[in-house]
Protein backbone atom coordinates (compact mmCIF):
# COMPACT_ATOMS: atom_id res chain seq x y z
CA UNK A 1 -17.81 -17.27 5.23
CA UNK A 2 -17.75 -19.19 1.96
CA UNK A 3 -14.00 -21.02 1.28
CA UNK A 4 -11.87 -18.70 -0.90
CA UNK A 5 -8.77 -19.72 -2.69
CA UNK A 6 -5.74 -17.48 -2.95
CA UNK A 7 -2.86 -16.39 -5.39
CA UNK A 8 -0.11 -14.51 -3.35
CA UNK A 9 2.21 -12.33 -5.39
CA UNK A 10 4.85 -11.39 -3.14
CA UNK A 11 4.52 -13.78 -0.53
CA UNK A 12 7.94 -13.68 1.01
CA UNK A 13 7.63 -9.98 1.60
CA UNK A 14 5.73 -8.27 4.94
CA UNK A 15 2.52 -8.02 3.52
CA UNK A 16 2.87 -11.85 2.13
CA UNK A 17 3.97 -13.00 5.25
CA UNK A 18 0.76 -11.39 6.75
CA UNK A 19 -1.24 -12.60 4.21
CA UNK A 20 -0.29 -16.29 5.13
CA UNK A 21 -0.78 -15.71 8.82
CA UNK A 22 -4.18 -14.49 8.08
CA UNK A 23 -5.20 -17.26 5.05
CA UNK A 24 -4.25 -19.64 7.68
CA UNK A 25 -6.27 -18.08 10.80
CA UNK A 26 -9.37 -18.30 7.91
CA UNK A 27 -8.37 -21.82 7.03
CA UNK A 28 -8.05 -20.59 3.25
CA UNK A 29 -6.67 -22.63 0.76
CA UNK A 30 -3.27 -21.16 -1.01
CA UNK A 31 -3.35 -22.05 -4.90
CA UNK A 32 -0.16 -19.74 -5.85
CA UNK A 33 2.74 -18.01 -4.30
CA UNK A 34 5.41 -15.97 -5.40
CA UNK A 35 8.87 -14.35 -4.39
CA UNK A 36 11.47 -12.55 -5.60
CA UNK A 37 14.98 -13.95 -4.37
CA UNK A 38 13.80 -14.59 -0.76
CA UNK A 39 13.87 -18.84 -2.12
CA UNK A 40 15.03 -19.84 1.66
CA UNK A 41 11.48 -18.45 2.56
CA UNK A 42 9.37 -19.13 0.01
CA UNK A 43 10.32 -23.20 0.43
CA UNK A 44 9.67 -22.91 4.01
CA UNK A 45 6.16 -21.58 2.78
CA UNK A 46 5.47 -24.31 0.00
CA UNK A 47 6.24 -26.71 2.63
CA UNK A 48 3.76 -25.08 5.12
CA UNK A 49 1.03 -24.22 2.51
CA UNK A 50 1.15 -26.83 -0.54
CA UNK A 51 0.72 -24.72 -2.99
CA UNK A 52 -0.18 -25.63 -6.64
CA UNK A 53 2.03 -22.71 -7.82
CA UNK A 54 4.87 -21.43 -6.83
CA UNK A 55 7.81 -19.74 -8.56
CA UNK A 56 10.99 -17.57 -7.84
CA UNK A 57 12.54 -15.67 -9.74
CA UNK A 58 15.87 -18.15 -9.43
CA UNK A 59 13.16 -20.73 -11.39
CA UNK A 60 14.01 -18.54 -14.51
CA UNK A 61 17.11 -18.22 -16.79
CA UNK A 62 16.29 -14.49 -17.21
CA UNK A 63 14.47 -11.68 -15.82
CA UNK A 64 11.95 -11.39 -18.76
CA UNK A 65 11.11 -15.03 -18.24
CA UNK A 66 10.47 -14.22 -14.83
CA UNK A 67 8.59 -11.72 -15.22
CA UNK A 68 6.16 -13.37 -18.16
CA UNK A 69 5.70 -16.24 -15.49
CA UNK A 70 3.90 -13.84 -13.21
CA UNK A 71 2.11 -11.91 -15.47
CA UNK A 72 0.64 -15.53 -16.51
CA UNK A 73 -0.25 -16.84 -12.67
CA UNK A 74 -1.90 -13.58 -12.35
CA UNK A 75 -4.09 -14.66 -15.11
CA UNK A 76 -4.31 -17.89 -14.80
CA UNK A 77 -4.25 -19.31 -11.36
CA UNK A 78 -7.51 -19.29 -10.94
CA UNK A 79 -7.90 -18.22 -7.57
CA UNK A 80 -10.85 -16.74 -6.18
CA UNK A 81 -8.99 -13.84 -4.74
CA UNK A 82 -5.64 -12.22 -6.21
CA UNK A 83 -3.13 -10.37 -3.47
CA UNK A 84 -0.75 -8.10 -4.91
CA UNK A 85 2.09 -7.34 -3.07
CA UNK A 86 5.03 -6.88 -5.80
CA UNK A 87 7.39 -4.03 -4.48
CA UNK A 88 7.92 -1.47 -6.92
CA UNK A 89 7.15 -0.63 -10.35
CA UNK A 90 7.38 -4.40 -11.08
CA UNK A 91 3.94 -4.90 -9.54
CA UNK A 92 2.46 -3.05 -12.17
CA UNK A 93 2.38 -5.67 -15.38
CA UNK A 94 0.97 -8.31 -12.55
CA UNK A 95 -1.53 -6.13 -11.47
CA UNK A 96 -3.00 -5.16 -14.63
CA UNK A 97 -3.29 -9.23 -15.63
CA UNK A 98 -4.92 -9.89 -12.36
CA UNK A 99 -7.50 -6.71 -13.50
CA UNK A 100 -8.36 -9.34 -16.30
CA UNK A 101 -9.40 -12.00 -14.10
CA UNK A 102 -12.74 -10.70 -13.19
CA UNK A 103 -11.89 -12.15 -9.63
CA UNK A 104 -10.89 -10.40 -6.51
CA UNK A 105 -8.03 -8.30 -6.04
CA UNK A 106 -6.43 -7.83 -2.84
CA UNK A 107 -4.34 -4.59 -3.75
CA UNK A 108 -1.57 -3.89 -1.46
CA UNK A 109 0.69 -2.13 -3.84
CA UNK A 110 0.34 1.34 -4.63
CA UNK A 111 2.66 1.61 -7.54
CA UNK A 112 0.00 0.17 -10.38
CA UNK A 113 -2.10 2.81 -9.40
CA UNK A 114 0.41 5.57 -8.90
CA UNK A 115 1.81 4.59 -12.27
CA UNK A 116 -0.89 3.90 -14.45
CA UNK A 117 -4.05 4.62 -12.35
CA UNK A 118 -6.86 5.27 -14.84
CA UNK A 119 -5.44 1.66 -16.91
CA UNK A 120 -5.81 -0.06 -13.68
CA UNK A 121 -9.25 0.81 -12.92
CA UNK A 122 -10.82 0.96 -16.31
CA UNK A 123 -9.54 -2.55 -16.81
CA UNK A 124 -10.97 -3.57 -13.82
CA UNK A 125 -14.03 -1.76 -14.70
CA UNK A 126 -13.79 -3.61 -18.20
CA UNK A 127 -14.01 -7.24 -16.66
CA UNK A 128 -15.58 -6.72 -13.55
CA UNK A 129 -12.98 -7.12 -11.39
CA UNK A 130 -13.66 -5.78 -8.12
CA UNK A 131 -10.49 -4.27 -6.24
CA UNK A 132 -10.52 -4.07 -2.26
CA UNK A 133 -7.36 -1.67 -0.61
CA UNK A 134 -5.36 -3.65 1.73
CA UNK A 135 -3.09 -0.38 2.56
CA UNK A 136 -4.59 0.17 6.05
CA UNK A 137 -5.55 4.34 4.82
CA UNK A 138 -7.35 3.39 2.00
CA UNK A 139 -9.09 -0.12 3.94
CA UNK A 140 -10.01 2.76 6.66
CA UNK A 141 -11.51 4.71 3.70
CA UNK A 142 -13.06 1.90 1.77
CA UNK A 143 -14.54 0.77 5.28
CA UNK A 144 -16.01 4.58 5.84
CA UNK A 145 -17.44 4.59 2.08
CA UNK A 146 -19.41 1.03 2.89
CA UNK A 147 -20.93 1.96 6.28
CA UNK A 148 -22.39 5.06 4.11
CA UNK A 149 -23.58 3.01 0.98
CA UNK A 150 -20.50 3.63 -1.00
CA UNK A 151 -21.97 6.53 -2.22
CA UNK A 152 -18.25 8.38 -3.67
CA UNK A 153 -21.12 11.60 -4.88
CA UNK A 154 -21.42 12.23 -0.86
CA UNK A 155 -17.86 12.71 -0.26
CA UNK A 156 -16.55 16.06 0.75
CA UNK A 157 -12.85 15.11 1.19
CA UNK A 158 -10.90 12.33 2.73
CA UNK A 159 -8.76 13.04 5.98
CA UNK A 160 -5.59 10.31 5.07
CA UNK A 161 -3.76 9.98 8.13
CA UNK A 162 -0.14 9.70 8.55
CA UNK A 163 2.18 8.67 11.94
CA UNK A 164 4.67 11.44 10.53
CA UNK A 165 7.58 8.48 10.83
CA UNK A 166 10.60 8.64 12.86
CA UNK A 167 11.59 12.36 12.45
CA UNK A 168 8.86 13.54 13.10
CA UNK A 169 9.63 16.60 15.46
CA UNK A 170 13.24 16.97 13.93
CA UNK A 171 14.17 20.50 12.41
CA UNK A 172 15.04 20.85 8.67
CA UNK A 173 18.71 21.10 10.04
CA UNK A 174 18.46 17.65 12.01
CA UNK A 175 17.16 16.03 8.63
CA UNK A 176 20.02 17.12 6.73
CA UNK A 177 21.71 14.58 8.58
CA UNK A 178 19.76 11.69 9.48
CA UNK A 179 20.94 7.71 8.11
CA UNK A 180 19.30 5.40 6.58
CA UNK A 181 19.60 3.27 10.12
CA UNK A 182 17.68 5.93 11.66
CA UNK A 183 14.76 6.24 9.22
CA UNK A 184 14.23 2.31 9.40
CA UNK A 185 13.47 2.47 12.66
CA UNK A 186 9.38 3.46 12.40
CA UNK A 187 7.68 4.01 15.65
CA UNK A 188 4.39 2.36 14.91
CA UNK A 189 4.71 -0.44 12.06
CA UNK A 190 6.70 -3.01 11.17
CA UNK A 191 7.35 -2.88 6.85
CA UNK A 192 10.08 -3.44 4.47
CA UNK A 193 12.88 -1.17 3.87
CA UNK A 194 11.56 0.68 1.09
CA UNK A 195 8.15 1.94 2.65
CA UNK A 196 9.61 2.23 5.62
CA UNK A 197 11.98 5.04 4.13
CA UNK A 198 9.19 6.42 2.40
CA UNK A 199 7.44 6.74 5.70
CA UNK A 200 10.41 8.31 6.78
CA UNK A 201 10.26 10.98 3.71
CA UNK A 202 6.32 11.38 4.57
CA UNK A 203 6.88 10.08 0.46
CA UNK A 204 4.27 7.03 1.18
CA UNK A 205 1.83 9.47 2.31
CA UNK A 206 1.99 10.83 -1.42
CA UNK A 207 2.16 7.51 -3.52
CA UNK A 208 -1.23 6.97 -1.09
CA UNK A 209 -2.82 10.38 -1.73
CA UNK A 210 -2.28 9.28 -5.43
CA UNK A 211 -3.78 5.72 -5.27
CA UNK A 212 -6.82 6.93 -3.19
CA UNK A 213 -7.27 9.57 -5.82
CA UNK A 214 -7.46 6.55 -8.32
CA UNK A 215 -9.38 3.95 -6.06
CA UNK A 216 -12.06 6.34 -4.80
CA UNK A 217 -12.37 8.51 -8.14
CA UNK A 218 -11.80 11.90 -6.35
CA UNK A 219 -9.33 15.07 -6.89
CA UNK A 220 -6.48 15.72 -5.16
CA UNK A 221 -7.54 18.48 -3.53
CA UNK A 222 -10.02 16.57 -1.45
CA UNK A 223 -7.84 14.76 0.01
CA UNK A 224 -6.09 16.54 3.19
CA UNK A 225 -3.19 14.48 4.99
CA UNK A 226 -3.24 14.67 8.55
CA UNK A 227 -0.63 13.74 10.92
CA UNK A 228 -1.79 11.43 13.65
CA UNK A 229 1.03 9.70 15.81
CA UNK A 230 -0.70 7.19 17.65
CA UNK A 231 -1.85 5.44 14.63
CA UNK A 232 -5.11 4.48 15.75
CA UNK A 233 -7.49 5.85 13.55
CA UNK A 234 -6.40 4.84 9.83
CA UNK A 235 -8.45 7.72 8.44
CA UNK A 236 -11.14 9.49 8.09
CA UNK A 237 -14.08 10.41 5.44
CA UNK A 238 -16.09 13.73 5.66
CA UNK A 239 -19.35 13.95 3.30
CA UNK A 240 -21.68 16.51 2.36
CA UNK A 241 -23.52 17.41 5.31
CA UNK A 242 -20.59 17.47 7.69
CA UNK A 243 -20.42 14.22 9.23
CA UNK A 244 -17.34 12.51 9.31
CA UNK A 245 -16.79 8.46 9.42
CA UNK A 246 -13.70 6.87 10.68
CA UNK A 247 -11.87 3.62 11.38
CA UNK A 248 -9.98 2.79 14.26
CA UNK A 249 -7.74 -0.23 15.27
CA UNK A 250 -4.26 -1.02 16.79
CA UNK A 251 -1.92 -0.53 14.23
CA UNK A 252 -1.55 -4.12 12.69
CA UNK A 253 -2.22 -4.83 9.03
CA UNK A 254 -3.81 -8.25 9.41
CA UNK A 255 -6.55 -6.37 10.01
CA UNK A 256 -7.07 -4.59 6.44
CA UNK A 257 -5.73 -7.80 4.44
CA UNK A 258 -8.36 -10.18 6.61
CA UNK A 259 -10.98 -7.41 5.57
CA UNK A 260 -9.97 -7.41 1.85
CA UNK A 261 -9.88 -11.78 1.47
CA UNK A 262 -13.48 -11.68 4.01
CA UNK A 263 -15.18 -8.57 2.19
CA UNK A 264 -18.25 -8.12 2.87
CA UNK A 265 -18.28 -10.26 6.00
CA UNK A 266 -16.65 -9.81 9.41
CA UNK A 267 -15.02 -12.47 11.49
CA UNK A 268 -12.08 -12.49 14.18
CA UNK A 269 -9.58 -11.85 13.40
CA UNK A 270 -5.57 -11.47 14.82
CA UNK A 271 -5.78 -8.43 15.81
CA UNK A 272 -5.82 -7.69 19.49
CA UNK A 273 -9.08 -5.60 20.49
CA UNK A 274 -8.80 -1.62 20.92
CA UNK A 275 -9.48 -0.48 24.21
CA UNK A 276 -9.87 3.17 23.51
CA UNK A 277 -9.75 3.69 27.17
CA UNK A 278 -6.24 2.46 27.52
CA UNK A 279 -5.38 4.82 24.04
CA UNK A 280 -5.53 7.91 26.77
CA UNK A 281 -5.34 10.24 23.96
CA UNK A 282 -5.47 10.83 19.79
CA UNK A 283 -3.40 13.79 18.49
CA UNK A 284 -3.41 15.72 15.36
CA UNK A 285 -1.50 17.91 13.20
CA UNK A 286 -0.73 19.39 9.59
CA UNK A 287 1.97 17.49 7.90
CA UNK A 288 5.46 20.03 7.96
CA UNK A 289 5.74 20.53 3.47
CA UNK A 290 8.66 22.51 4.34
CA UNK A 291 10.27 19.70 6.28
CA UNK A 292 8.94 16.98 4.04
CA UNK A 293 8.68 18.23 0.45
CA UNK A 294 8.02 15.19 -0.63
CA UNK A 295 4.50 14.98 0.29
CA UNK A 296 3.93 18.43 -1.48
CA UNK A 297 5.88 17.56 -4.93
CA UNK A 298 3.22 13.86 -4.60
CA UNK A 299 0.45 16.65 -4.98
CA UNK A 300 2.13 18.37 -7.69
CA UNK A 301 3.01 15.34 -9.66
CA UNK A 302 -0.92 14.62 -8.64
CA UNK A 303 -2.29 17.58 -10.18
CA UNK A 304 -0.14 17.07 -13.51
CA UNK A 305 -1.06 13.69 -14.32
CA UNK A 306 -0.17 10.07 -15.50
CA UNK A 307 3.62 10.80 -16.84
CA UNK A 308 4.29 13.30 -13.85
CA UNK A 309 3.35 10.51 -11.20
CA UNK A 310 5.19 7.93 -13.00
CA UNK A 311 8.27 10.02 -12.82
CA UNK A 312 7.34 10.94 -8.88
CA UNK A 313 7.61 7.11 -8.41
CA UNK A 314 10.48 5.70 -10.91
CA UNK A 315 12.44 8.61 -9.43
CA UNK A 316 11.74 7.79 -5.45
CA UNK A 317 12.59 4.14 -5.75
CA UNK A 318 15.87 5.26 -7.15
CA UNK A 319 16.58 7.38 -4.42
CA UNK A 320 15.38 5.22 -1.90
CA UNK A 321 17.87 2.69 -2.92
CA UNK A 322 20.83 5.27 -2.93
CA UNK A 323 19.62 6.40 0.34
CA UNK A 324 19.76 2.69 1.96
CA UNK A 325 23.00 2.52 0.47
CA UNK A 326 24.39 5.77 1.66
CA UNK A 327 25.24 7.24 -1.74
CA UNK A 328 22.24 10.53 -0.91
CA UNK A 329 21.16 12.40 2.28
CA UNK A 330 17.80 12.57 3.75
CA UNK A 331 17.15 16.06 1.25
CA UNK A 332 18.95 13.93 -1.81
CA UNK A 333 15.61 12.27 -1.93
CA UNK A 334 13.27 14.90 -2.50
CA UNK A 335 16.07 16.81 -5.02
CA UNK A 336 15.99 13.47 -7.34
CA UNK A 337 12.06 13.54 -7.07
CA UNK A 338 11.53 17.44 -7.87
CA UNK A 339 14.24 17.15 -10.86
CA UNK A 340 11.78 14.09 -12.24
CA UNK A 341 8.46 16.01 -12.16
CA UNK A 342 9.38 19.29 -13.06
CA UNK A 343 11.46 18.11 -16.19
C-alpha cells in the first residue's frame, strides 16, 4: 500500500479517535486534525501525531471564524485522503469543500448527505472526487457493489441492517418511559451520545436509508431495513437475478474506516477475526414502525425530498439534545420530527 496522508475533521470524536488508531496501525502520516471543544484531547493528539494542522474551535474569537477555518483545511490541506467526521449539520459546509478537492473522502457523517445529498455528490462528481462510506452499512454495501463490479444497474434493493438498539423488545408502553441513561447504553457499539440515541430511536437507521439513497443512486423503496441483533453482517445487497452479497465482521468500525483510507487494497487490520462458528447463530426481523416511527417518517421525509430531509434532521438533533437533557420523552422525539416534515 502506497503512503497516504490524512486530514481528520473531527478527530477528538469516536470515529476520530478510530481513525488515529487505525492511521497509526497503517503507519500513515496525519497532515490535519480538528476538534470541537474536546482541546484536552486534541493536544494529547498533536503531541502523539505532529500534525501540520490543527485547530479548535477555542483557536477562534467567534464561531463564524471557526467555522471558515475548517471549511479552508478541507480545501486546502492537501491531504491525500479527507475524513469527515463533524457531528451534525455542521459537517455539511466541510464536506462540500472537501468535495472540491478532487482527493479522497473518507465520509463518516451522514448529515451532508441527508441534508443536501444531490449537492454533495454532483460536486464530487464535478471534480472527481471519489467518496468511500466509512458508516459500517453503507462500507458493507459499498464492499457488496465492488465484489460485483460496482455495477448500481444490477441492484434489486439493499437489505440495511440494524441491531434494533437497546429497546429493542420493549412495548410502546415501556418506551413511553425510558431515560436518556437507558438509551445510551447500546448493546453492540460503542458511539457518541447523539447516534447512540438515534440508535436508540431506530432514527440512525433513517438518516442511513437516506445517505445510501444518495451514495448508491437508488430509491427509497429499494432499500428494506432489517433488524439483525448480533451485528455481524453489516448488510446485505440483492441484484437482478436473485443473488444476494453480504459483509460480515465483529462489530468494530476500524474495520470500515481502514477499508475507506486502504481502498482498493486489503491489509490487517485491528479487527479481531470472525469465527462464524463461535457466532452460533444470525437472527432477523422487520423493524417495529409502530414502535419506532421514526424510521417510517425517515422514509417519508425520503420520498418528499431535499427540504423534507433537511427538516427530518435539523429537527432530530434538536430533540436529541432535549432528550439527553431530560426536557422530552422517548415519543417527544418522533412528535418534534413528524411536526418538521409534515409542515
Amino acid at each position: 500500500m502506497s503512503l497516504k496522508t490524512l486530514t481528520i475533521l473531527g478527530s477528538t470524536g469516536s470515529i476520530g479517535r478510530q481513525t488515529l488508531e487505525v492511521a497509526e496501525h497503517l503507519g500513515l502520516k496525519v497532515v490535519a486534525l480538528t476538534a470541537n471543544n474536546n482541546i484536552d484531547l486534541l493536544n494529547e493528539q498533536k503531541e502523539k501525531f505532529k500534525p501540520e494542522i490543527a485547530l479548535s474551535s477555542e483557536d477562534e474569537q467567534c464561531s463564524s471564524a471557526y467555522k471558515d477555518k475548517l471549511v479552508d483545511i478541507a480545501r486546502n490541506s492537501g491531504a491525500d485522503i479527507i475524513v469527515t467526521a463533524i457531528a451534525g449539520t455542521a459537517g455539511l459546509a466541510p464536506a462540500l469543500a472537501a468535495c472540491e478537492t478532487g482527493k479522497r473522502i473518507a465520509l463518516a457523517n451522514k448529515e451532508p448527505l441527508v441534508c443536501d445529498g444531490v449537492r454533495v455528490m454532483q460536486t464530487a462528481k464535478k471534480h472527481g472526487t471519489e467518496i468511500i462510506p466509512v458508516d459500517s452499512e453503507h462500507s458493507a454495501i459499498f464492499q457488496c457493489l465492488h465484489s460485483n463490479s460496482g455495477k448500481n444497474k444490477e441492484i434489486k434493493r439493499i437489505l440495511l441492517t440494524a441491531s434494533g438498539g437497546p429497546f429493542r423488545q420493549m412495548s410502546r408502553e415501556q418506551l413511553e418511559n425510558v431515560t436518556a441513561r437507558q438509551a445510551l447504553k447500546h448493546p453492540n457499539w460503542v458511539m457518541g451520545q447523539k447516534i447512540t440515541i438515534d440508535s436508540a430511536t431506530l432514527m440512525n437507521k433513517g438518516l442511513e436509508l437516506i445517505e445510501a439513497m444518495h451514495l448508491f443512486d437508488i430509491s427509497p423503496n429499494q432499500i428494506e431495513v432489517v433488524v439483525h441483533p448480533e451485528s455481524i453482517i453489516h448488510s446485505m445487497v440483492e441484484f437482478t437475478d436473485g443473488s444476494i452479497i453480504a459483509q460480515l465482521s465483529h462489530p468494530d468500525m476500524r474495520m470500515p474506516i481502514q477499508y475507506a483510507l486502504t481502498y482498493p487494497e486489503r491489509t490487517e487490520s485491528l479487527t479481531k477475526p470472525l469465527d462464524i462458528t463461535q457466532v452460533g447463530k444470525l437472527t432477523f426481523e422487520k423493524p417495529n414502525f409502530e414502535n419506532f416511527p421514526c424510521l417510517h417518517l425517515a422514509y417519508e421525509a425520503a420520498s418528499l425530498g431535499r427540504r423534507a430531509c433537511s427538516a427530518l434532521n435539523k429537527a432530530n438533533e434538536e430533540a436529541v439534545e432535549l432528550f439527553l437533557q431530560g426536557k422530552i420523552g422517548f415519543y417527544g422525539i418522533s412528535d418534534m420530527i413528524e411536526r418538521a416534515v409534515r409542515n
